[in-house]
C-alpha atoms as a PDB file:
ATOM      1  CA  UNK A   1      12.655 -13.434   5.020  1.00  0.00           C
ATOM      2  CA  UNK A   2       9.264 -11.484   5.326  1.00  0.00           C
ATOM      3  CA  UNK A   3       7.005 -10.811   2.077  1.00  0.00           C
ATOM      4  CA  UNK A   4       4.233  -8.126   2.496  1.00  0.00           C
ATOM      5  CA  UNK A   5       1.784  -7.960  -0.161  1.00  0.00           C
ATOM      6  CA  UNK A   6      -0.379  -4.895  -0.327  1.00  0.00           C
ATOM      7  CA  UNK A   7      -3.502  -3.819  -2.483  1.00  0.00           C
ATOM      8  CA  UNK A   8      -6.005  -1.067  -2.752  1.00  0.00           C
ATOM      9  CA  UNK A   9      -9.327  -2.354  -1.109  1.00  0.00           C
ATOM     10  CA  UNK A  10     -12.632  -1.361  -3.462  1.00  0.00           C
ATOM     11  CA  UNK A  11     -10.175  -0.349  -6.468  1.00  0.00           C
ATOM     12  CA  UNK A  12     -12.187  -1.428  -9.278  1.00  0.00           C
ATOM     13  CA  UNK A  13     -15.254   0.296  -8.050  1.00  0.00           C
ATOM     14  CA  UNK A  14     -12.806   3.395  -7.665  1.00  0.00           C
ATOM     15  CA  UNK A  15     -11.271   3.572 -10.833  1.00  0.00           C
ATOM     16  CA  UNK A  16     -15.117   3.193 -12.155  1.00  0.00           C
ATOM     17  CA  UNK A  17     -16.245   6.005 -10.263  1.00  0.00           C
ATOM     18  CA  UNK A  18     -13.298   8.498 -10.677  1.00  0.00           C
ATOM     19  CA  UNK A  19     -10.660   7.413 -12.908  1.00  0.00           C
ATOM     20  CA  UNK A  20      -8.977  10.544 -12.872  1.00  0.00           C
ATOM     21  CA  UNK A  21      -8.835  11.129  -9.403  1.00  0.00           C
ATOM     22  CA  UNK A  22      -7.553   7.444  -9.138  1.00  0.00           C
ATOM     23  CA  UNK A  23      -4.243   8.198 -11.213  1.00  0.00           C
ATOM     24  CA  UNK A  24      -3.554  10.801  -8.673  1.00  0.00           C
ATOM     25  CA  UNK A  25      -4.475   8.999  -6.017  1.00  0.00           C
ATOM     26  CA  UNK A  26      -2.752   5.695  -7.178  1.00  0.00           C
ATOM     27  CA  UNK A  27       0.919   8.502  -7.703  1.00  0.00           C
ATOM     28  CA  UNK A  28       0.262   9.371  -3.518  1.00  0.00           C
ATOM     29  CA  UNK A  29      -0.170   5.996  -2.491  1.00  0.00           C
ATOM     30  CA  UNK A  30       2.985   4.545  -4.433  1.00  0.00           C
ATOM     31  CA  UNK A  31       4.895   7.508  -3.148  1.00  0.00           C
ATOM     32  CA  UNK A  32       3.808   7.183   0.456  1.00  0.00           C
ATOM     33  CA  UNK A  33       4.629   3.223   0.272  1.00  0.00           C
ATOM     34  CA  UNK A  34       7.903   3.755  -1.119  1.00  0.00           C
ATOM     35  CA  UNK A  35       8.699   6.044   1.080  1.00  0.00           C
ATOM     36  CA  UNK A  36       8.010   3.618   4.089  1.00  0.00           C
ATOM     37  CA  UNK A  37       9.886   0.479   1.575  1.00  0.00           C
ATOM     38  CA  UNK A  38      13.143   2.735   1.641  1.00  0.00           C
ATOM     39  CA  UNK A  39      12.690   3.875   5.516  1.00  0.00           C
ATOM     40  CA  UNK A  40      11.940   0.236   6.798  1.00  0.00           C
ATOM     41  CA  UNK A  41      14.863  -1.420   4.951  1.00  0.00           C
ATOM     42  CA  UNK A  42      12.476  -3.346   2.573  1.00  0.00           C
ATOM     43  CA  UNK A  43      13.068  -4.324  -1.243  1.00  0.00           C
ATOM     44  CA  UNK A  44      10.403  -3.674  -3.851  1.00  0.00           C
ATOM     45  CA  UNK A  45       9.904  -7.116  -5.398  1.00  0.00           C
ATOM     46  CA  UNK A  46       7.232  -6.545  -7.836  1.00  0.00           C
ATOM     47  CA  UNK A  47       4.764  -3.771  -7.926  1.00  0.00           C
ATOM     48  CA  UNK A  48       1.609  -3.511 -10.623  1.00  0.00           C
ATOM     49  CA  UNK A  49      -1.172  -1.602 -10.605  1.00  0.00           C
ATOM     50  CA  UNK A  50      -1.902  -0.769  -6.919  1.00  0.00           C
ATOM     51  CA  UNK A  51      -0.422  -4.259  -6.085  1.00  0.00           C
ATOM     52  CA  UNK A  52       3.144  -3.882  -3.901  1.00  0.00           C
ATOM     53  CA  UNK A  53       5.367  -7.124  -3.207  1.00  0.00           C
ATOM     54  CA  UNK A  54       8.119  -6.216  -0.447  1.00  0.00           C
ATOM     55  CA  UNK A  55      10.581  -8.123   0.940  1.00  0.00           C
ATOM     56  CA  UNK A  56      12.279  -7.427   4.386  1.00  0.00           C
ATOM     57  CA  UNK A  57      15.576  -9.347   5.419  1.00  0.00           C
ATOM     58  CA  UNK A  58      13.928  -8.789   9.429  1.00  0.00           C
ATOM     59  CA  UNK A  59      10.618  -9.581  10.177  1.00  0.00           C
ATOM     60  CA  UNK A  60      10.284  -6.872  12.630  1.00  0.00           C
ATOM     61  CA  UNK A  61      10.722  -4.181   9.318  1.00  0.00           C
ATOM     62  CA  UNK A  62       7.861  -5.651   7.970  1.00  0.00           C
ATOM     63  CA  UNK A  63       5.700  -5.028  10.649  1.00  0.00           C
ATOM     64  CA  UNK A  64       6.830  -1.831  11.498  1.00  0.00           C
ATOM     65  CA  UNK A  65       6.361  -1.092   7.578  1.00  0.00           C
ATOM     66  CA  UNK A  66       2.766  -2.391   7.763  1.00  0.00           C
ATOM     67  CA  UNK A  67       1.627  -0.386  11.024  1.00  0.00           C
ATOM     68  CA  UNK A  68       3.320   2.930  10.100  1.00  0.00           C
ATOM     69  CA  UNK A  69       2.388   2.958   6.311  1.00  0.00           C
ATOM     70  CA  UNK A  70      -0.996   2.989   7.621  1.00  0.00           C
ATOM     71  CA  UNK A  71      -0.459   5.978   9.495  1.00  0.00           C
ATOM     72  CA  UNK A  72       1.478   7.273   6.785  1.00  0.00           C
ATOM     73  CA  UNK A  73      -2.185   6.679   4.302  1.00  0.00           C
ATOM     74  CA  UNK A  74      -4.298   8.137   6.654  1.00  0.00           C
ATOM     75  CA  UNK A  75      -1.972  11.679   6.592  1.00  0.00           C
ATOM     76  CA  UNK A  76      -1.130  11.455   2.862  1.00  0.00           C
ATOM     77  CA  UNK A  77      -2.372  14.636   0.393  1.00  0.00           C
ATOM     78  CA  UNK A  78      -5.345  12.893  -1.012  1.00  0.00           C
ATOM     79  CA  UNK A  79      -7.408  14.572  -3.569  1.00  0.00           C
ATOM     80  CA  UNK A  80     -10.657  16.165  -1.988  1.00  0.00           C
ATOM     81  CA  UNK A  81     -12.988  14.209  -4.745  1.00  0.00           C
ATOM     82  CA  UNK A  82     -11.382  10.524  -3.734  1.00  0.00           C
ATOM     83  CA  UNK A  83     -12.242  11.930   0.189  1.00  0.00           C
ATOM     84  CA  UNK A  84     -15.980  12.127  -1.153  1.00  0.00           C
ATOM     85  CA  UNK A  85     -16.504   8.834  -2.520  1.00  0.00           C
ATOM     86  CA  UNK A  86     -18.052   6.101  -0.133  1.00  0.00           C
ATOM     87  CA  UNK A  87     -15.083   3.390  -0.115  1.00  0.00           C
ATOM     88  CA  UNK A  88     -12.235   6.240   0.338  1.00  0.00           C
ATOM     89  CA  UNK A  89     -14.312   8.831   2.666  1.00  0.00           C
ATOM     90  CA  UNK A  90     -12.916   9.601   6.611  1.00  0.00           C
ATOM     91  CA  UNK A  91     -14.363   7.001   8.742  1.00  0.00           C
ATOM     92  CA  UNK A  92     -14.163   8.003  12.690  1.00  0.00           C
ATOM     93  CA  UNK A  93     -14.249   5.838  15.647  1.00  0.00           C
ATOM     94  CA  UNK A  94     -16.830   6.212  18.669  1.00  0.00           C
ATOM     95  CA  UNK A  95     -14.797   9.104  20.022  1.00  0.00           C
ATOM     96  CA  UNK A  96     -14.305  10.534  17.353  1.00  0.00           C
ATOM     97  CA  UNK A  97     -11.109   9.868  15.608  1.00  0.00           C
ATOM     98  CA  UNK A  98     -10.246   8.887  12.106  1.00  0.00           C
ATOM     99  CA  UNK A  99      -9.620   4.985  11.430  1.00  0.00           C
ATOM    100  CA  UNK A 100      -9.425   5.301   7.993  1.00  0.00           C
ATOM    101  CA  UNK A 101      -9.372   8.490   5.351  1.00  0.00           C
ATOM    102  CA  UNK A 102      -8.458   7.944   1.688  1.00  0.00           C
ATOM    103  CA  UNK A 103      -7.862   4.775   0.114  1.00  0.00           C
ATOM    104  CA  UNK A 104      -8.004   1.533   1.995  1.00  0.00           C
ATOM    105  CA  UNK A 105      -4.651  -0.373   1.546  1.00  0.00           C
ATOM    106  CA  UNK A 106      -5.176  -4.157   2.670  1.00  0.00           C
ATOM    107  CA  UNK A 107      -1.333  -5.668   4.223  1.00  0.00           C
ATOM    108  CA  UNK A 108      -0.889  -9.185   4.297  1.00  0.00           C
ATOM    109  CA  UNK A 109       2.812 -10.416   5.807  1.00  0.00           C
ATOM    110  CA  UNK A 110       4.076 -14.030   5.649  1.00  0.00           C
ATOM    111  CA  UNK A 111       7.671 -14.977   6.781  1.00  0.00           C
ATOM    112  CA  UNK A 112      10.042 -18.428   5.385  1.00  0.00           C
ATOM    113  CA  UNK A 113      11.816 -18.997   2.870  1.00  0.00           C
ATOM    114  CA  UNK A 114      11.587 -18.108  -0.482  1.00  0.00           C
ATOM    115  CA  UNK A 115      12.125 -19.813  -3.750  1.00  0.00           C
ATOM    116  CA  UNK A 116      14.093 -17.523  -5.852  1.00  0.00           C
ATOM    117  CA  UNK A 117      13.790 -17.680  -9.550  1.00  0.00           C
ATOM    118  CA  UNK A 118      14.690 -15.596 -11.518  1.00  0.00           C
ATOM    119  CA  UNK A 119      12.217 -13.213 -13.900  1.00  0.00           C
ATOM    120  CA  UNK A 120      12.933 -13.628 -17.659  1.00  0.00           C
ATOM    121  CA  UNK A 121      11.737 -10.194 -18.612  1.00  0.00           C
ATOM    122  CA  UNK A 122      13.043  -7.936 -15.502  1.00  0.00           C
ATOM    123  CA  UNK A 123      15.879 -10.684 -14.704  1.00  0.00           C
ATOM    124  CA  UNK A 124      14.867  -9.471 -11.000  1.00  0.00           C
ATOM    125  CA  UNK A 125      14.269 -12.288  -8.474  1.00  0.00           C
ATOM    126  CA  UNK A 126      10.655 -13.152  -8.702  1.00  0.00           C
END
């Protein structure tokens, strides 16, 4: 089994700065990951605030699911005022091309085997 974790880099200094354009923000990025959850076969263990747990029966989903949902942020419909604000602005490379516009989604993946309990509130695996 793989696990990918994900979480909004900066987002406490983002929700400071522009709480309302956060809430819209934080409904593109949710769409855009579960979007890429459904497409790469993954399961949507636990999700709050701009935290994601997936799980992925294949390894090679999860990376897929890592390296394309980052392609997938950098294309989403982000609102012009999160595209002004230092930690969510386009960033471009030497030549000139973007390596990061809107917000900054950190991916962390870590295969074995999982201890499944289950949650008393959701009754979900946890």
């Amino acid at each position: 089994v793989a696990f990918v974790a994900t979480e909004v880099q900066a987002s406490a200094l983002l929700w400071e700065a522009a709480e309302e354009v956060m809430q819209t923000a934080l409904l593109e990025h949710n769409n855009v990951l579960r979007r890429a959850i459904e497409k790469h076969r993954g399961y949507e263990v636990k999700t709050e605030g701009d935290f994601f747990l997936v799980a992925f029966s294949e390894t090679s989903d999860a990376v897929r699911f890592c390296v394309e949902t980052q392609t997938d942020l950098m294309l989403a419909q982000w609102p012009e005022a999160l595209l002004r604000l230092p930690e969510a602005c386009t960033v471009l490379d030497d030549s000139g091309e973007p390596v990061w516009r809107g917000l900054r989604v950190r991916m962390g993946l870590h295969v074995g085997e999982p201890i499944c309990e289950p949650d008393a509130r959701t009754r979900r695996m946890d």
